[in-house]
N, C-alpha and C. Protein backbone atom coordinates (compact mmCIF):
# COMPACT_ATOMS: atom_id res chain seq x y z
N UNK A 1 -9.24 0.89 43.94
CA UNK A 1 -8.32 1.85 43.36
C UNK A 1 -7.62 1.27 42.13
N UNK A 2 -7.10 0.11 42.33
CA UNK A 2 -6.34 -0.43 40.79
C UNK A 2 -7.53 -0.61 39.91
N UNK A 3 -8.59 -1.18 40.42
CA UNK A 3 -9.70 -1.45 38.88
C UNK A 3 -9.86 0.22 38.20
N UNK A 4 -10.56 0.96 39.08
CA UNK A 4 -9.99 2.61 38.48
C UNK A 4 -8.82 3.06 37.37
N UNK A 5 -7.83 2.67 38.04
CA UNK A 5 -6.60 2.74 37.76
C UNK A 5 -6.63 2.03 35.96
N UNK A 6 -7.21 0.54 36.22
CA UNK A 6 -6.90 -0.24 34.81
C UNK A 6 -7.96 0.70 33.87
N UNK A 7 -9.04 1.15 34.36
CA UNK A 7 -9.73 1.52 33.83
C UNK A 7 -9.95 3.13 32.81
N UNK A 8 -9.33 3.34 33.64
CA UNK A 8 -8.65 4.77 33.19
C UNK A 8 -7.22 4.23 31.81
N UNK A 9 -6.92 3.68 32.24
CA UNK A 9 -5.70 3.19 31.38
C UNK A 9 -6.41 3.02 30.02
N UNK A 10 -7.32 2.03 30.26
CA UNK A 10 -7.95 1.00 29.23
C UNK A 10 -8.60 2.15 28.12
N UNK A 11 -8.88 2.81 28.70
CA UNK A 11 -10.39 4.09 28.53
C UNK A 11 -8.85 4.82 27.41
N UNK A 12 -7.95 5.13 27.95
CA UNK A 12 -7.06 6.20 27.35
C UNK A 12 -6.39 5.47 25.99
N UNK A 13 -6.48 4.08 26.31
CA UNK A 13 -5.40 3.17 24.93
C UNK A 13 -6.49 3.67 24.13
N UNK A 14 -7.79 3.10 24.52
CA UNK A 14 -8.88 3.14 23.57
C UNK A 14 -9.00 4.03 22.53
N UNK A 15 -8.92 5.81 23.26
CA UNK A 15 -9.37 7.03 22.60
C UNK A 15 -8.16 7.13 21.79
N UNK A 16 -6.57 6.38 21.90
CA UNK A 16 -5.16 6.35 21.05
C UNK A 16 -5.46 6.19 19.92
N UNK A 17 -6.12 4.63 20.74
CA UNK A 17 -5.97 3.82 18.72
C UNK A 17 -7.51 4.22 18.20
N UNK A 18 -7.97 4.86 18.54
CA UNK A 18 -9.24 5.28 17.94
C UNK A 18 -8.63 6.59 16.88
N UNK A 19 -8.02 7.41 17.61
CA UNK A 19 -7.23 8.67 16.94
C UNK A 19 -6.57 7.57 16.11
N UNK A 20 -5.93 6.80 16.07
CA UNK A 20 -4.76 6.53 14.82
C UNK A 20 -5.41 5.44 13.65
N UNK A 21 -6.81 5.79 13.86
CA UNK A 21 -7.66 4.77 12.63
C UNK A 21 -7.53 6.22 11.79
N UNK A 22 -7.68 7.41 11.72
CA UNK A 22 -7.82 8.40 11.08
C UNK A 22 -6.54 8.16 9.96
N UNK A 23 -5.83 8.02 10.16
CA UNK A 23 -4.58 7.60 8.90
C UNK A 23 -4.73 6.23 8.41
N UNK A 24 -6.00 5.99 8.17
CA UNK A 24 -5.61 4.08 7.61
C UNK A 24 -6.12 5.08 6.05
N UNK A 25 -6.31 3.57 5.16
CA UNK A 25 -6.22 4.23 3.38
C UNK A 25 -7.56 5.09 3.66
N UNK A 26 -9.12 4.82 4.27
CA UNK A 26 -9.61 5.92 4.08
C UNK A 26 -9.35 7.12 4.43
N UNK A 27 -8.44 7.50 5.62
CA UNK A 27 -8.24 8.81 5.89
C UNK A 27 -7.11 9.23 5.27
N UNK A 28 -6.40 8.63 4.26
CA UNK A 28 -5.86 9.02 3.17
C UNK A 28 -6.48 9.73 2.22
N UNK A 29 -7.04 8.55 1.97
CA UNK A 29 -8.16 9.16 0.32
C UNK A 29 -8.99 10.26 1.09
N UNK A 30 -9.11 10.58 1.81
CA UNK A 30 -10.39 11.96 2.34
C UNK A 30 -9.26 12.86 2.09
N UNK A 31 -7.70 12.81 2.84
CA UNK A 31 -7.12 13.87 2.51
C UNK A 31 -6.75 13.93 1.12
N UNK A 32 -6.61 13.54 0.57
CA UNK A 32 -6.49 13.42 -1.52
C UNK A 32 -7.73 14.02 -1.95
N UNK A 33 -9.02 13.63 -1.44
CA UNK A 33 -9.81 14.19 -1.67
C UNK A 33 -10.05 15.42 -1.17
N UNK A 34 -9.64 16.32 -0.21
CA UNK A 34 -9.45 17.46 0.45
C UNK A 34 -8.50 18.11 0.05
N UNK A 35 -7.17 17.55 -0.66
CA UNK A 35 -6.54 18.43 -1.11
C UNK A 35 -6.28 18.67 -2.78
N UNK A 36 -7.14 17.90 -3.26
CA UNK A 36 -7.38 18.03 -4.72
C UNK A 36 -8.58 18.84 -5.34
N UNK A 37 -9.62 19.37 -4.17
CA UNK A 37 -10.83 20.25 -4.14
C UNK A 37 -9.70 21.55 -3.95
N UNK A 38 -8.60 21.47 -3.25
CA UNK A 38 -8.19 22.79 -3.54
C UNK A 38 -7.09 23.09 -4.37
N UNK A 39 -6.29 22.29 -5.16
CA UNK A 39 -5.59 22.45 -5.83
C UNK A 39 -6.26 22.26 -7.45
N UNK A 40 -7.57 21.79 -7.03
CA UNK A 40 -8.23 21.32 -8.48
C UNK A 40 -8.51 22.97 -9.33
N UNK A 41 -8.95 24.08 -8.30
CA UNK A 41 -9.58 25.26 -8.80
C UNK A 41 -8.16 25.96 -9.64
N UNK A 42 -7.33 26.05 -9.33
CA UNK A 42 -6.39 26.70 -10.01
C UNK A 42 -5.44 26.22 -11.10
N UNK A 43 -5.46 24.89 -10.24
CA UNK A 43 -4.47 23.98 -11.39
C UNK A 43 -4.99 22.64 -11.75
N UNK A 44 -6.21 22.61 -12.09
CA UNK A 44 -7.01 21.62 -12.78
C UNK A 44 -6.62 20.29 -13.43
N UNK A 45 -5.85 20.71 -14.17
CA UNK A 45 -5.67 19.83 -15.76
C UNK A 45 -4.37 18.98 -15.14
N UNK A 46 -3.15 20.05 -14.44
CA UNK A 46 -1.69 19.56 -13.93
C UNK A 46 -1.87 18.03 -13.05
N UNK A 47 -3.02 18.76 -12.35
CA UNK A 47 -3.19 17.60 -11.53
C UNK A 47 -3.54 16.36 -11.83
N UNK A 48 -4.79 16.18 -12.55
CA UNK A 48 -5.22 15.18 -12.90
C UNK A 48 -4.34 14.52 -14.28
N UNK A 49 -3.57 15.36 -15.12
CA UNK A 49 -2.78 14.73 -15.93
C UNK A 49 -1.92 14.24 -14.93
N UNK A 50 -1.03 14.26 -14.28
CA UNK A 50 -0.20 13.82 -13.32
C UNK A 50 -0.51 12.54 -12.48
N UNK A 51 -1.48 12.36 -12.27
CA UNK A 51 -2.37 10.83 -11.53
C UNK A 51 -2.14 10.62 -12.90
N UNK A 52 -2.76 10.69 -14.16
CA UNK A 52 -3.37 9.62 -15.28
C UNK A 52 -1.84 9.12 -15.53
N UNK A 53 -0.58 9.90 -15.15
CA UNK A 53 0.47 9.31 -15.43
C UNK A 53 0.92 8.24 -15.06
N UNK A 54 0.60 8.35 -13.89
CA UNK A 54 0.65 6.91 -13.12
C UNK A 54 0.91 5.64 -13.33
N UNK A 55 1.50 4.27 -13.40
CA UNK A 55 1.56 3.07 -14.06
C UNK A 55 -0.13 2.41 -13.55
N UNK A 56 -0.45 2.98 -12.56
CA UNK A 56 -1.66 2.06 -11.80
C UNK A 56 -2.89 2.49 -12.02
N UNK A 57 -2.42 3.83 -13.05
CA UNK A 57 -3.83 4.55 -13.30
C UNK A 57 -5.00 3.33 -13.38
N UNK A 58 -4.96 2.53 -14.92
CA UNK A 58 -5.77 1.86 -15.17
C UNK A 58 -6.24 0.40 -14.44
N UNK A 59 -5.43 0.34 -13.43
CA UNK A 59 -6.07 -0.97 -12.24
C UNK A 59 -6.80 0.52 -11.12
N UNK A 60 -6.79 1.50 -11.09
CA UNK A 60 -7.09 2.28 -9.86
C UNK A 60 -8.50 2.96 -10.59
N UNK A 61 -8.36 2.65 -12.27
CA UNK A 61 -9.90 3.42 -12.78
C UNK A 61 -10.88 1.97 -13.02
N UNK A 62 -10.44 1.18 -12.53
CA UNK A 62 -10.96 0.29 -13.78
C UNK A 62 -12.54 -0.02 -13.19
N UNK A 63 -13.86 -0.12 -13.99
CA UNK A 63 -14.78 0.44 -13.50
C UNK A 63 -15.61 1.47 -12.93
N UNK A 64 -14.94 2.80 -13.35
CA UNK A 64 -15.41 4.13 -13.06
C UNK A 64 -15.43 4.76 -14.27
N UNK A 65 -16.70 5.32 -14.00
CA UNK A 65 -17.03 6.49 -15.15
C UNK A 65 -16.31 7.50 -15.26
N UNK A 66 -16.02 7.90 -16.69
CA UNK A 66 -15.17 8.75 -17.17
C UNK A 66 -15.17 9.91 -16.25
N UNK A 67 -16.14 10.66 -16.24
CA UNK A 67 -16.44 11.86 -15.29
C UNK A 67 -15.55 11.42 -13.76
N UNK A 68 -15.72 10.13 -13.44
CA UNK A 68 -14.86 10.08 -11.92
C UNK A 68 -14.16 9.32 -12.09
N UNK A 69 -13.15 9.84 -13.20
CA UNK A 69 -11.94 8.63 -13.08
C UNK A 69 -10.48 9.25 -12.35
N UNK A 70 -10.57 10.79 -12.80
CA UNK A 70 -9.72 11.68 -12.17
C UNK A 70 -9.60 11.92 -10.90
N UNK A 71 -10.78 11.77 -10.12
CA UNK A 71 -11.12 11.93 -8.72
C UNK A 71 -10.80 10.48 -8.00
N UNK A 72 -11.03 9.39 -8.52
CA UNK A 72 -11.09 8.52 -8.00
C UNK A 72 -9.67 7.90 -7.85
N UNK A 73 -8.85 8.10 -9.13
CA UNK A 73 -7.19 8.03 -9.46
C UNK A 73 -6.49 8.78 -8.24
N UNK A 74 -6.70 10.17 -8.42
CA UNK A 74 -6.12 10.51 -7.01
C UNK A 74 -6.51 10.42 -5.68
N UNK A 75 -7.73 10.24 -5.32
CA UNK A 75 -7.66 9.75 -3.83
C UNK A 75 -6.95 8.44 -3.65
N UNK A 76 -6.86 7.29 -4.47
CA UNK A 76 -6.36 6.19 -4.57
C UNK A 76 -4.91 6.33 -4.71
N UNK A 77 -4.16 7.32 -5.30
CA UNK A 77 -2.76 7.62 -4.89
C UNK A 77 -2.92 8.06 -4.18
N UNK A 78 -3.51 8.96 -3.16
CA UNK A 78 -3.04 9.53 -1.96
C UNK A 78 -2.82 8.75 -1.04
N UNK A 79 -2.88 7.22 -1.34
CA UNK A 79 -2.67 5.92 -0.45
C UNK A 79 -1.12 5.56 -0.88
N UNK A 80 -0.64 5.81 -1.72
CA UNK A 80 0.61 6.09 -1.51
C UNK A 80 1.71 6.70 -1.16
N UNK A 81 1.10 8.32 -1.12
CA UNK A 81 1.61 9.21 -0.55
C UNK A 81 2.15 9.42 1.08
């Protein structure tokens, strides 16, 4: 009955901290990236001028192509958010 018992326990911490890997920086940047696919269609330009404002823009682009520098800027702030 107690090995059950630990086991069940053990089994439940497990599925916790499994749920709370979802908020480390990648499940940040997925939500930056999820919420910039929908704020991108209407307000395009606001947004991504607003990241390029940034002081960290250029350590957060550095090595990305022009085309994904906007995308890549804000999922990388959404690690600050």
């Amino acid at each position: 009955m107690k090995l059950r018992s630990f086991l069940a326990a053990a089994f439940l911490l497990l599925m916790l901290t499994t749920a709370a890997q979802a908020w480390n920086n990648a499940g940040h940047m997925t939500r930056g990236l999820y919420r910039l696919s929908e704020t991108d269609r209407s307000h395009p330009q606001p947004c991504r001028r607003s990241v390029a404002e940034n002081p960290m823009y250029d350590s957060w682009t550095a090595g990305i192509s022009d085309d994904q520098k906007g995308l890549v800027a804000f999922m990388r702030a959404a690690n600050l958010a």
